[in-house]
N, C-alpha and C. Protein backbone atom coordinates (compact mmCIF):
# COMPACT_ATOMS: atom_id res chain seq x y z
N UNK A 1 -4.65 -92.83 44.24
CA UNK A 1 -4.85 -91.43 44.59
C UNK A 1 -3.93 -91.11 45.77
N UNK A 2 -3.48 -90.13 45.62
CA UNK A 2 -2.42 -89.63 47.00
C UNK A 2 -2.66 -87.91 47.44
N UNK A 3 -2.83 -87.98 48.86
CA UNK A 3 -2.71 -87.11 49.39
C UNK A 3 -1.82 -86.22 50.27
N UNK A 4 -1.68 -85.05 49.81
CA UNK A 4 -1.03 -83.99 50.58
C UNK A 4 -1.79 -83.45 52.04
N UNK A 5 -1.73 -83.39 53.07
CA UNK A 5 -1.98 -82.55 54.00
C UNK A 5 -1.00 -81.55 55.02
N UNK A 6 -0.84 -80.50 54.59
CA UNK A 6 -0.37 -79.29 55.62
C UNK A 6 -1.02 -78.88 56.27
N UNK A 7 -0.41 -78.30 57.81
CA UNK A 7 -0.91 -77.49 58.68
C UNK A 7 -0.62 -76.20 58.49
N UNK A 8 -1.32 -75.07 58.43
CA UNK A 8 -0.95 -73.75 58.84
C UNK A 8 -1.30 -73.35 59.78
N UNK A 9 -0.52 -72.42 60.37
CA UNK A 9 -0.78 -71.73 61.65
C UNK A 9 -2.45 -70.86 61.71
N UNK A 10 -2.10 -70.15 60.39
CA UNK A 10 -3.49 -68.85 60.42
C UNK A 10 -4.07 -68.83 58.66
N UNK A 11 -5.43 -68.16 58.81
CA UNK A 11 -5.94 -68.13 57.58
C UNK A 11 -5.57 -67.03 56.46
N UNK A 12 -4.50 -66.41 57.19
CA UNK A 12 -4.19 -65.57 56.11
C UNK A 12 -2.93 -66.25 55.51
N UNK A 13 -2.11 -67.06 56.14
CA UNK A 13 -1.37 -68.24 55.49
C UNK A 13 -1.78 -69.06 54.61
N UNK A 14 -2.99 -69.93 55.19
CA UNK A 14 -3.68 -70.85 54.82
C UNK A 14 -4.07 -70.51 52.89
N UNK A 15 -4.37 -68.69 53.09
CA UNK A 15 -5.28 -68.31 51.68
C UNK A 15 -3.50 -68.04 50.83
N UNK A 16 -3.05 -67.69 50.94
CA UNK A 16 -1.71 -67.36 50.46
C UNK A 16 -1.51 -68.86 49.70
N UNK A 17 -0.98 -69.43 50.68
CA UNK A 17 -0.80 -71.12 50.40
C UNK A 17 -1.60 -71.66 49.12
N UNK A 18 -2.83 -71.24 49.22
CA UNK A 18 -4.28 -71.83 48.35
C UNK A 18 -3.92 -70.92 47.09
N UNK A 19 -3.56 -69.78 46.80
CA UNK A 19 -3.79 -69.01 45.60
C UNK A 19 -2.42 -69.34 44.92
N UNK A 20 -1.55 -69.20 45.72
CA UNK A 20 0.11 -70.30 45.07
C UNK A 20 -0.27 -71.75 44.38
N UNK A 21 -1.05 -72.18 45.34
CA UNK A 21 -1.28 -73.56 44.57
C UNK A 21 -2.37 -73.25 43.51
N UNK A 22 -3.09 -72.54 43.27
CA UNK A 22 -3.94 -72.39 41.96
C UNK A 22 -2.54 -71.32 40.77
N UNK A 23 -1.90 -70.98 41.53
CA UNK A 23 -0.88 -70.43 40.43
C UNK A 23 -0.52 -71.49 39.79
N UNK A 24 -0.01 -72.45 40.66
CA UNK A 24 0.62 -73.67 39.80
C UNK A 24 -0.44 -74.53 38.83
N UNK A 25 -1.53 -74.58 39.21
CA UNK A 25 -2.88 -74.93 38.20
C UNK A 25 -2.64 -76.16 39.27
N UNK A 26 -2.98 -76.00 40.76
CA UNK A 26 -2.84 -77.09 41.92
C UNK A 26 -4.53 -77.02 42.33
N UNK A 27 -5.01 -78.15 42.25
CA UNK A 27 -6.35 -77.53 43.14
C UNK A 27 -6.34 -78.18 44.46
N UNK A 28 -6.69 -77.54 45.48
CA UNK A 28 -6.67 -77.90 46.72
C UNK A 28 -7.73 -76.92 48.00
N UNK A 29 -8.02 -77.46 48.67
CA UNK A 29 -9.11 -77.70 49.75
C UNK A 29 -8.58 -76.91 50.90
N UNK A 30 -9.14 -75.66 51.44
CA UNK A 30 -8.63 -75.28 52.70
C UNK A 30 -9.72 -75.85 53.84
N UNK A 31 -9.56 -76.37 54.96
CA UNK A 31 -10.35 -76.99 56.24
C UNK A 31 -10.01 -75.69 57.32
N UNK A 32 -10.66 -75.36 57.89
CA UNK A 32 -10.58 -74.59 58.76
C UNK A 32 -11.61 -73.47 59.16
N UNK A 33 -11.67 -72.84 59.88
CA UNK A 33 -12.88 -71.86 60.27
C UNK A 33 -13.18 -70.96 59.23
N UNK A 34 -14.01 -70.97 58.77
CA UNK A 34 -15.08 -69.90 57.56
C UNK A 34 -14.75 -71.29 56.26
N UNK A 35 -13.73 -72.37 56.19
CA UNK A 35 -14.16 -73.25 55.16
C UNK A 35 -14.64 -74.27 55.60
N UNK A 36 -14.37 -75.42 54.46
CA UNK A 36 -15.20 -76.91 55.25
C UNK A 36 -14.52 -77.04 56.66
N UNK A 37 -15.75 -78.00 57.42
CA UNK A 37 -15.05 -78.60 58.35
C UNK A 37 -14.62 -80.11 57.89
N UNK A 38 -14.29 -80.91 58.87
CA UNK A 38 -13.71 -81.77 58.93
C UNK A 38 -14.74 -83.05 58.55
N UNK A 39 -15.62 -83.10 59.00
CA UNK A 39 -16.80 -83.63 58.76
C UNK A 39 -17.47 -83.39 57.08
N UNK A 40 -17.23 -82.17 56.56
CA UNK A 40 -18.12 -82.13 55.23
C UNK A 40 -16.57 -82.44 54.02
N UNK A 41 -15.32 -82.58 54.89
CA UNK A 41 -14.53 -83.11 54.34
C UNK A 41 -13.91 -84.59 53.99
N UNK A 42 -14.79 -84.86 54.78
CA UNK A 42 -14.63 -86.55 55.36
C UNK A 42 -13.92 -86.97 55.76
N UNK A 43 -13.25 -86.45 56.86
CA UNK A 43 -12.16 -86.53 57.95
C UNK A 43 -13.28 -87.83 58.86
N UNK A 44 -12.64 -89.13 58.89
CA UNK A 44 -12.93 -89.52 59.42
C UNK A 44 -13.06 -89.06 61.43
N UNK A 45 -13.70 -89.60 61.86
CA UNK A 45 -14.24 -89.51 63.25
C UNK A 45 -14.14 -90.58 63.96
N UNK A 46 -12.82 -90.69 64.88
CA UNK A 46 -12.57 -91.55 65.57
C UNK A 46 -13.38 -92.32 66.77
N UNK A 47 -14.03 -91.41 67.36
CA UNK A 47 -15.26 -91.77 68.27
C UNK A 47 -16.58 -92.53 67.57
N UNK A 48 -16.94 -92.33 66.74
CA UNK A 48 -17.61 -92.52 65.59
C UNK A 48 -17.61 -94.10 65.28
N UNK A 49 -16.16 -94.15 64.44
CA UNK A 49 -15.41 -95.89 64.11
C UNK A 49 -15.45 -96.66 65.89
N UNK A 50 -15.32 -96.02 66.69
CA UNK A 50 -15.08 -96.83 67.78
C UNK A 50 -16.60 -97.08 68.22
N UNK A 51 -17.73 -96.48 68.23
CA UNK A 51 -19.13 -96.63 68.71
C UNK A 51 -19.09 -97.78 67.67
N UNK A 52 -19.32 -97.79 66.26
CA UNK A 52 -19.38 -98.56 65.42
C UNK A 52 -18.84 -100.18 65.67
N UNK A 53 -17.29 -100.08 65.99
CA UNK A 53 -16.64 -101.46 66.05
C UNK A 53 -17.23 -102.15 67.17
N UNK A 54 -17.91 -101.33 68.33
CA UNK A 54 -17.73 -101.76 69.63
C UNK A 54 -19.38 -102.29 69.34
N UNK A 55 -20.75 -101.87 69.00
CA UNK A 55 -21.75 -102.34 68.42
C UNK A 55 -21.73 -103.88 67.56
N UNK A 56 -20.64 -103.70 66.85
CA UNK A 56 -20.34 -105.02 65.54
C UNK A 56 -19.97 -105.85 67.01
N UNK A 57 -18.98 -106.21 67.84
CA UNK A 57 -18.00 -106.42 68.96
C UNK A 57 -19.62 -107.32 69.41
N UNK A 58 -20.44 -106.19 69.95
CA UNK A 58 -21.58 -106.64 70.99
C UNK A 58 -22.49 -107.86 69.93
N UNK A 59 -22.62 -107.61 68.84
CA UNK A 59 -23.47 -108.84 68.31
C UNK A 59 -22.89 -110.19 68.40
N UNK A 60 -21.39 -110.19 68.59
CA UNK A 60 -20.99 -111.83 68.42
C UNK A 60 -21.01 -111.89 69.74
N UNK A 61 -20.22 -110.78 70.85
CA UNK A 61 -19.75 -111.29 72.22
C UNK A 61 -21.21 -111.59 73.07
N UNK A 62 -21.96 -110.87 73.19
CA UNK A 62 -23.52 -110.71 73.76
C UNK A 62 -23.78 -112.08 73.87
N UNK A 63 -24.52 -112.56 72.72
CA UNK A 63 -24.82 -114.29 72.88
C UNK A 63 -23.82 -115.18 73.57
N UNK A 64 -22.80 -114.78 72.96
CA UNK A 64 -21.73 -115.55 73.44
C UNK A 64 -21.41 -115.98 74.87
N UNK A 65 -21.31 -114.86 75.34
CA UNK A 65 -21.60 -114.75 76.66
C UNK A 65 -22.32 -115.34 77.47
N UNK A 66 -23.16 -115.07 77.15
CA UNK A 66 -24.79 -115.83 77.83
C UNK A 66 -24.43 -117.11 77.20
N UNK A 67 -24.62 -117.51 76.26
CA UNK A 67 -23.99 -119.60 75.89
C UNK A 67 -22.54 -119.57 77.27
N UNK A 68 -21.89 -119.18 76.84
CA UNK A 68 -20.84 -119.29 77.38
C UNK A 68 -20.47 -119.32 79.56
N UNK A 69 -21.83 -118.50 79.87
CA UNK A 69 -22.09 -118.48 81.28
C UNK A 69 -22.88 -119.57 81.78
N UNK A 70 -24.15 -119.76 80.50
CA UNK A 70 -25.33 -121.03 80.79
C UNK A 70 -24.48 -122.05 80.82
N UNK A 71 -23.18 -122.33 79.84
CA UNK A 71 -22.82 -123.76 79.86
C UNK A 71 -21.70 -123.98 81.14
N UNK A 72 -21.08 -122.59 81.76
CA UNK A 72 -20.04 -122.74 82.57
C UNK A 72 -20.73 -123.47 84.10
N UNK A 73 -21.97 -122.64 84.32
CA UNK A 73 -23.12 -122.93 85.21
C UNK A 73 -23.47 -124.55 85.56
N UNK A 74 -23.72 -125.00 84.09
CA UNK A 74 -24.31 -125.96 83.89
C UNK A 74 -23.03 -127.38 84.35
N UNK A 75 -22.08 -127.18 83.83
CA UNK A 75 -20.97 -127.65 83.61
C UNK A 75 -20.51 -127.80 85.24
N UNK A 76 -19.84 -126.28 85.73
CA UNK A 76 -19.73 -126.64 86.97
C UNK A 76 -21.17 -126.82 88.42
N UNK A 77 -22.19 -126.77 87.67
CA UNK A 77 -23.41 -127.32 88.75
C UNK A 77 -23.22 -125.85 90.10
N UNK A 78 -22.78 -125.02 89.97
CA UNK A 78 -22.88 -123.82 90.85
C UNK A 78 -24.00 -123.58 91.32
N UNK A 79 -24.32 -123.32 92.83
CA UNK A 79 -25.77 -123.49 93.34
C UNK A 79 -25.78 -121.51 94.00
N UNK A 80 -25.17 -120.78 93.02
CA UNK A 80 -24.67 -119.47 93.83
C UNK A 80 -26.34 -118.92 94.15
N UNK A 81 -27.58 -118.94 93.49
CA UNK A 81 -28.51 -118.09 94.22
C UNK A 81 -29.67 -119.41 94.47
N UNK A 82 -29.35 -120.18 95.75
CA UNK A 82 -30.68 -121.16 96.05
C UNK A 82 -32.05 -120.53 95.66
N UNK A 83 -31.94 -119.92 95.64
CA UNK A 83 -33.85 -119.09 95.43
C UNK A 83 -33.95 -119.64 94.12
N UNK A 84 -33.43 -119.47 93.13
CA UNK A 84 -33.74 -119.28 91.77
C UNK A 84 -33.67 -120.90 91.38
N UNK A 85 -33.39 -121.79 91.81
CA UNK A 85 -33.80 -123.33 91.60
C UNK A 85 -32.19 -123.13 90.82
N UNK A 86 -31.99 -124.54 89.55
CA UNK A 86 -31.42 -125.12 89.19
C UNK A 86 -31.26 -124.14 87.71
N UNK A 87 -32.32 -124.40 86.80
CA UNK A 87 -33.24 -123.85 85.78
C UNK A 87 -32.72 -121.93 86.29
N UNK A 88 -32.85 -121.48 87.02
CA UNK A 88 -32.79 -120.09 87.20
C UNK A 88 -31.29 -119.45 87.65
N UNK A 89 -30.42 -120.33 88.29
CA UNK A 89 -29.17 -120.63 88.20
C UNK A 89 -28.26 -120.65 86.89
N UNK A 90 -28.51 -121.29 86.04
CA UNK A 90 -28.24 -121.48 84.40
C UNK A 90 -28.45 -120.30 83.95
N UNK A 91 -29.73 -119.42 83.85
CA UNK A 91 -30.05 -118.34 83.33
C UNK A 91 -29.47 -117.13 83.69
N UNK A 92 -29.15 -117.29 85.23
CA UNK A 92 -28.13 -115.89 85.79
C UNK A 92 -27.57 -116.12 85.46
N UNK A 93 -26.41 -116.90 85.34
CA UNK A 93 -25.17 -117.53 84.64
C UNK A 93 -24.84 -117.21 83.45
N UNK A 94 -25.83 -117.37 82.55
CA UNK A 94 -26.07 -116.89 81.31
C UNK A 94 -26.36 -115.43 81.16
N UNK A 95 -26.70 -114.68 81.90
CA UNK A 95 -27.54 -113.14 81.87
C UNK A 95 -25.79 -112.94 82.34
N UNK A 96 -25.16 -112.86 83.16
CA UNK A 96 -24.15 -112.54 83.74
C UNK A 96 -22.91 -112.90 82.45
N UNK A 97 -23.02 -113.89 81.97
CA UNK A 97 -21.64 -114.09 80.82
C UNK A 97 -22.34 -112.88 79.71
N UNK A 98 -23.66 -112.89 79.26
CA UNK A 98 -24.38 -111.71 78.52
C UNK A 98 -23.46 -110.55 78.90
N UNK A 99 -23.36 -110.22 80.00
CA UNK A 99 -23.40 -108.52 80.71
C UNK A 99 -21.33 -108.25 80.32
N UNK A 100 -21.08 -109.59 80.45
CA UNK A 100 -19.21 -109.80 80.54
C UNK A 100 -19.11 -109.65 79.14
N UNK A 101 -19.92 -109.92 78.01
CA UNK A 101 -19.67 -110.15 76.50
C UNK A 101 -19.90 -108.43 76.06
N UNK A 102 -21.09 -108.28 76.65
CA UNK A 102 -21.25 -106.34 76.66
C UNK A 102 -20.27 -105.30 76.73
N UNK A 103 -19.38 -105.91 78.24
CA UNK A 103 -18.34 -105.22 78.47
C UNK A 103 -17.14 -105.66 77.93
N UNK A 104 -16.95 -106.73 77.28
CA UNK A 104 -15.87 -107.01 76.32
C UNK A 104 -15.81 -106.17 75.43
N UNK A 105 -17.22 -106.44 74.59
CA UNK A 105 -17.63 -105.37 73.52
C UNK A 105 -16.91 -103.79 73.42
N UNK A 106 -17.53 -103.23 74.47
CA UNK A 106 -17.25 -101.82 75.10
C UNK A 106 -15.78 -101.81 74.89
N UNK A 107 -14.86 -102.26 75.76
CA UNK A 107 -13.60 -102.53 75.98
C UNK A 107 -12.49 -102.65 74.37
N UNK A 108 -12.58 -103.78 74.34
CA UNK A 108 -12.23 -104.05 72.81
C UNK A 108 -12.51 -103.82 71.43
N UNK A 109 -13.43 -103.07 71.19
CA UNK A 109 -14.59 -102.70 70.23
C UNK A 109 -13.93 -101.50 70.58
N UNK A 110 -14.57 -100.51 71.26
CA UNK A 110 -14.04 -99.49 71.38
C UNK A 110 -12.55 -98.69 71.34
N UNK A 111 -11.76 -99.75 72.17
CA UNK A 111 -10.26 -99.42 71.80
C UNK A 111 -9.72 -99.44 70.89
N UNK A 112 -10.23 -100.76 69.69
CA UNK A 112 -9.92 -100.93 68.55
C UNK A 112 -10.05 -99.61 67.67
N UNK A 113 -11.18 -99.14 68.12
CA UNK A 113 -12.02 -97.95 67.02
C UNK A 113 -10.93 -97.07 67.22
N UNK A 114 -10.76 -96.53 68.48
CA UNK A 114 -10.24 -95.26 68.82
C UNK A 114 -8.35 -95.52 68.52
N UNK A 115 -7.82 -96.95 68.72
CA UNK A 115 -6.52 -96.52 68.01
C UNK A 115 -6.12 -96.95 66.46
N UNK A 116 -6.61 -98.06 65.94
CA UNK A 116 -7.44 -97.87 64.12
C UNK A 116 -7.83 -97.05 63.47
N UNK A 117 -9.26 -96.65 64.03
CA UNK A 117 -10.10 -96.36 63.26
C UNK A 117 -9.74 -94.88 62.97
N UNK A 118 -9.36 -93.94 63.47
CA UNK A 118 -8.76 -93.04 63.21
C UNK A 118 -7.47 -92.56 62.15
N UNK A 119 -7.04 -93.13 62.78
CA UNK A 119 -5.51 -93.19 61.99
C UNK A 119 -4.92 -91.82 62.14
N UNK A 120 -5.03 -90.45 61.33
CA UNK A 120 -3.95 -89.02 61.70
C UNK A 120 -5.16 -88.06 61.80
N UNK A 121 -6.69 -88.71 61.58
CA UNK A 121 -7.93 -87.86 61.47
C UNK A 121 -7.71 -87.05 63.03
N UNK A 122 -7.29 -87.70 64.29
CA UNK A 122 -7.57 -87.25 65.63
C UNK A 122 -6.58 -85.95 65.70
N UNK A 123 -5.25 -86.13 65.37
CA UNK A 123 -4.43 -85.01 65.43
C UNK A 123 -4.88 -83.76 64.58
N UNK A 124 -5.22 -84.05 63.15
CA UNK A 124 -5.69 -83.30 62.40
C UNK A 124 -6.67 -82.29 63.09
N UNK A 125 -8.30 -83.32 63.57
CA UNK A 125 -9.22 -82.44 63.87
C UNK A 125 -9.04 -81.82 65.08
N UNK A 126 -7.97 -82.17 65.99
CA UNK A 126 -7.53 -81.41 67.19
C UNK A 126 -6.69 -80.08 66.87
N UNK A 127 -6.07 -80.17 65.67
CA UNK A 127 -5.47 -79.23 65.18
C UNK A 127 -6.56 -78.15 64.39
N UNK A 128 -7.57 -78.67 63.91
CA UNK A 128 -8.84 -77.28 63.45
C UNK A 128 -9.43 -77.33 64.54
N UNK A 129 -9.33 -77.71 65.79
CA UNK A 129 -10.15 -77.26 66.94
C UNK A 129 -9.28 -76.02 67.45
N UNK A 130 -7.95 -76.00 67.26
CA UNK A 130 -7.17 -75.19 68.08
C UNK A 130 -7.01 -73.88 67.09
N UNK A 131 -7.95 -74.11 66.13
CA UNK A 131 -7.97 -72.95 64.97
C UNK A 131 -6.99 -72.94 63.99
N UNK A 132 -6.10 -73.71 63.65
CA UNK A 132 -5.23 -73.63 62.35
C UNK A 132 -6.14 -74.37 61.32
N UNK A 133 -5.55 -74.66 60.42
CA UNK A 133 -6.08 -74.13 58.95
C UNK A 133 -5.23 -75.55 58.24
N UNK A 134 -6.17 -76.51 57.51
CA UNK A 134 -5.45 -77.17 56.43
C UNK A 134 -5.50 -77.15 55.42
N UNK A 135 -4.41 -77.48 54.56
CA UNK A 135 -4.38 -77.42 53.24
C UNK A 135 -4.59 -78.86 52.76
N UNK A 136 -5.45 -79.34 51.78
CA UNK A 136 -5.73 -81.08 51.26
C UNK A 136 -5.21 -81.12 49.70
N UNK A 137 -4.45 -81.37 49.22
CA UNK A 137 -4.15 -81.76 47.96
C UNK A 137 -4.37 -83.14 47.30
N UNK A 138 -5.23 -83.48 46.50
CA UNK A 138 -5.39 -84.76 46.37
C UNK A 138 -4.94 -84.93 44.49
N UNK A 139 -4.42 -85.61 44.09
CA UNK A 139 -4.00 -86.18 42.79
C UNK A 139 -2.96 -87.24 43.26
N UNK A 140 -2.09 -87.26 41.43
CA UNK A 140 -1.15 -88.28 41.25
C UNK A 140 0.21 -87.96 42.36
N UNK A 141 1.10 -88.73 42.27
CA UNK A 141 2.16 -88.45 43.15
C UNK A 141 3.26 -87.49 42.31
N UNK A 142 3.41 -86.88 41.19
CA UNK A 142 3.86 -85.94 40.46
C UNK A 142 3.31 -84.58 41.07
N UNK A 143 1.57 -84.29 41.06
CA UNK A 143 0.91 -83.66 41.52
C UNK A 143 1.28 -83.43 42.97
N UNK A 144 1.35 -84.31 43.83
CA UNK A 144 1.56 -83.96 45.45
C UNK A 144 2.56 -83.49 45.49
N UNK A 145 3.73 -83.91 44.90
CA UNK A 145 5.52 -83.80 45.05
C UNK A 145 5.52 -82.23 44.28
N UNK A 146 5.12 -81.57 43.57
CA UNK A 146 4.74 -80.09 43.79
C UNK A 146 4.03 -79.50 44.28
N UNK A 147 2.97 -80.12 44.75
CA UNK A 147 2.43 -79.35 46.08
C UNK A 147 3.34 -78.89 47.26
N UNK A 148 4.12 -80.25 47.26
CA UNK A 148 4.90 -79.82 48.60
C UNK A 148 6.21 -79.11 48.28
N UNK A 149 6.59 -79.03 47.27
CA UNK A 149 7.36 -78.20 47.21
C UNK A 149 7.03 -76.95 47.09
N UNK A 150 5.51 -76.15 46.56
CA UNK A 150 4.76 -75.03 46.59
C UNK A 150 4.75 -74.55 48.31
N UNK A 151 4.72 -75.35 48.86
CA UNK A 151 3.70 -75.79 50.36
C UNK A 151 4.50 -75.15 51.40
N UNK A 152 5.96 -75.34 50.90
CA UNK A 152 7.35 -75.97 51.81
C UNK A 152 7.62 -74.17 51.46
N UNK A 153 7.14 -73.26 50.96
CA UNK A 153 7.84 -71.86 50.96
C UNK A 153 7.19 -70.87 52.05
N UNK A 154 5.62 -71.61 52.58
CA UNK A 154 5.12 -71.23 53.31
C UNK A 154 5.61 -71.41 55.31
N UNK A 155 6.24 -72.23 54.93
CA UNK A 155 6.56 -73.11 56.53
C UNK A 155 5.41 -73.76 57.21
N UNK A 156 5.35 -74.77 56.82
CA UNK A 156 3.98 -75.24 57.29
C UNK A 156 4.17 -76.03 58.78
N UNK A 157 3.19 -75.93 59.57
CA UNK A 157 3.25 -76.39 61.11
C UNK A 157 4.03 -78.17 60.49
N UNK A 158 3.03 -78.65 60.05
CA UNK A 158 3.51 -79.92 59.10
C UNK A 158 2.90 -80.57 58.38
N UNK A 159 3.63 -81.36 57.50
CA UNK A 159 3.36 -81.53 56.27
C UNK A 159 3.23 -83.20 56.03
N UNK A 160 2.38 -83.78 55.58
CA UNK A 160 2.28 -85.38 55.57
C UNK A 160 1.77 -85.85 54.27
N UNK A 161 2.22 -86.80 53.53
CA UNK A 161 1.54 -86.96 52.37
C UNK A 161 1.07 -88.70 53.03
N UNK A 162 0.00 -89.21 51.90
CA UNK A 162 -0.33 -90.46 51.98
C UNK A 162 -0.70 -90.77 50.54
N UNK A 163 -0.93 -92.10 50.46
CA UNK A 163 -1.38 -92.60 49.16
C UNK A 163 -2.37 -93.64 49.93
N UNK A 164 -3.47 -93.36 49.05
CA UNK A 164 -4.59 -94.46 49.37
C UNK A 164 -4.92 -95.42 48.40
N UNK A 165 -4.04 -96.53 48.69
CA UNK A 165 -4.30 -97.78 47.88
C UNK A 165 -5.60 -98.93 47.98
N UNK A 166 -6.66 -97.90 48.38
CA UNK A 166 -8.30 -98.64 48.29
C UNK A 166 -8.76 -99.28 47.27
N UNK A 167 -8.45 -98.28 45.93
CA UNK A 167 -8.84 -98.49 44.37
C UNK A 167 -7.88 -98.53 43.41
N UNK A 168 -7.97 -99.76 43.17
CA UNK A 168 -7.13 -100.28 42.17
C UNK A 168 -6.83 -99.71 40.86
């Protein structure tokens, strides 16, 4: 499956654009204010993938951490809070590599999300925040390659095709 996406400036472009492409017997999707948003379009959500990765991130690093502080503790015999004995030493140690695996999580999990997990969704939905208007064409690559030549009489802010090789 391959996709077309244009930007237009305004919705009276945007509808022009849309009734050209049903001239051609094109069907295609306008995103923008009074149509779908981005969300009932399934524009992925970069903040979204990054809460997500950074959660997955915290289940391995979390324990890890804590093993990883109890045994550093243990290993180097560190006497950092006398109050807490030997036994309670190990466990801060461990609570403290916990809290470092958290913020790994956060860190790396999150960054991952936000420059991945997105991919052209962030420009896109910054672009229907600022009120322009997209056009989505989805078929074969015969199908897109006249879209954009339909597309290309309008002057579009810009124009990007993709192919999504998910399904075989």
């Amino acid at each position: 499956m391959n996709y077309l996406v244009a930007v237009l400036t305004d919705r009276i472009q945007a509808e022009a654009a849309n009734i050209a492409l049903e001239k051609e017997g094109i069907n295609s999707t306008i995103l923008g204010k009074g149509y779908k948003t981005a969300d009932e379009f399934g524009l992925i959500d970069p903040k979204e993938q990054a809460s997500k990765q950074a959660k997955f991130m915290a289940v391995w690093l979390v324990p890890f951490g804590f093993f990883a502080g109890f045994t550093f503790n243990t290993i180097t015999g560190l006497d950092t809070f006398p109050w807490a004995g030997d036994i309670g030493n190990k466990i801060i140690g461990g609570i403290l590599g916990a809290v470092s695996g958290a913020l790994g999580s956060i860190v790396s999990g999150g960054g991952v999300g936000l420059v991945f997990g997105g991919g052209d969704a962030l420009p896109y939905r910054n672009r229907l925040d600022a009120g322009k208007y997209l056009i989505v064409v989805q078929g074969s690559d015969t199908l897109t390659r006249d879209a954009t030549r339909v597309l290309r009489r309008f002057d579009p802010e810009n124009i990007q095709g993709y192919a999504d090789n998910s399904n075989p």
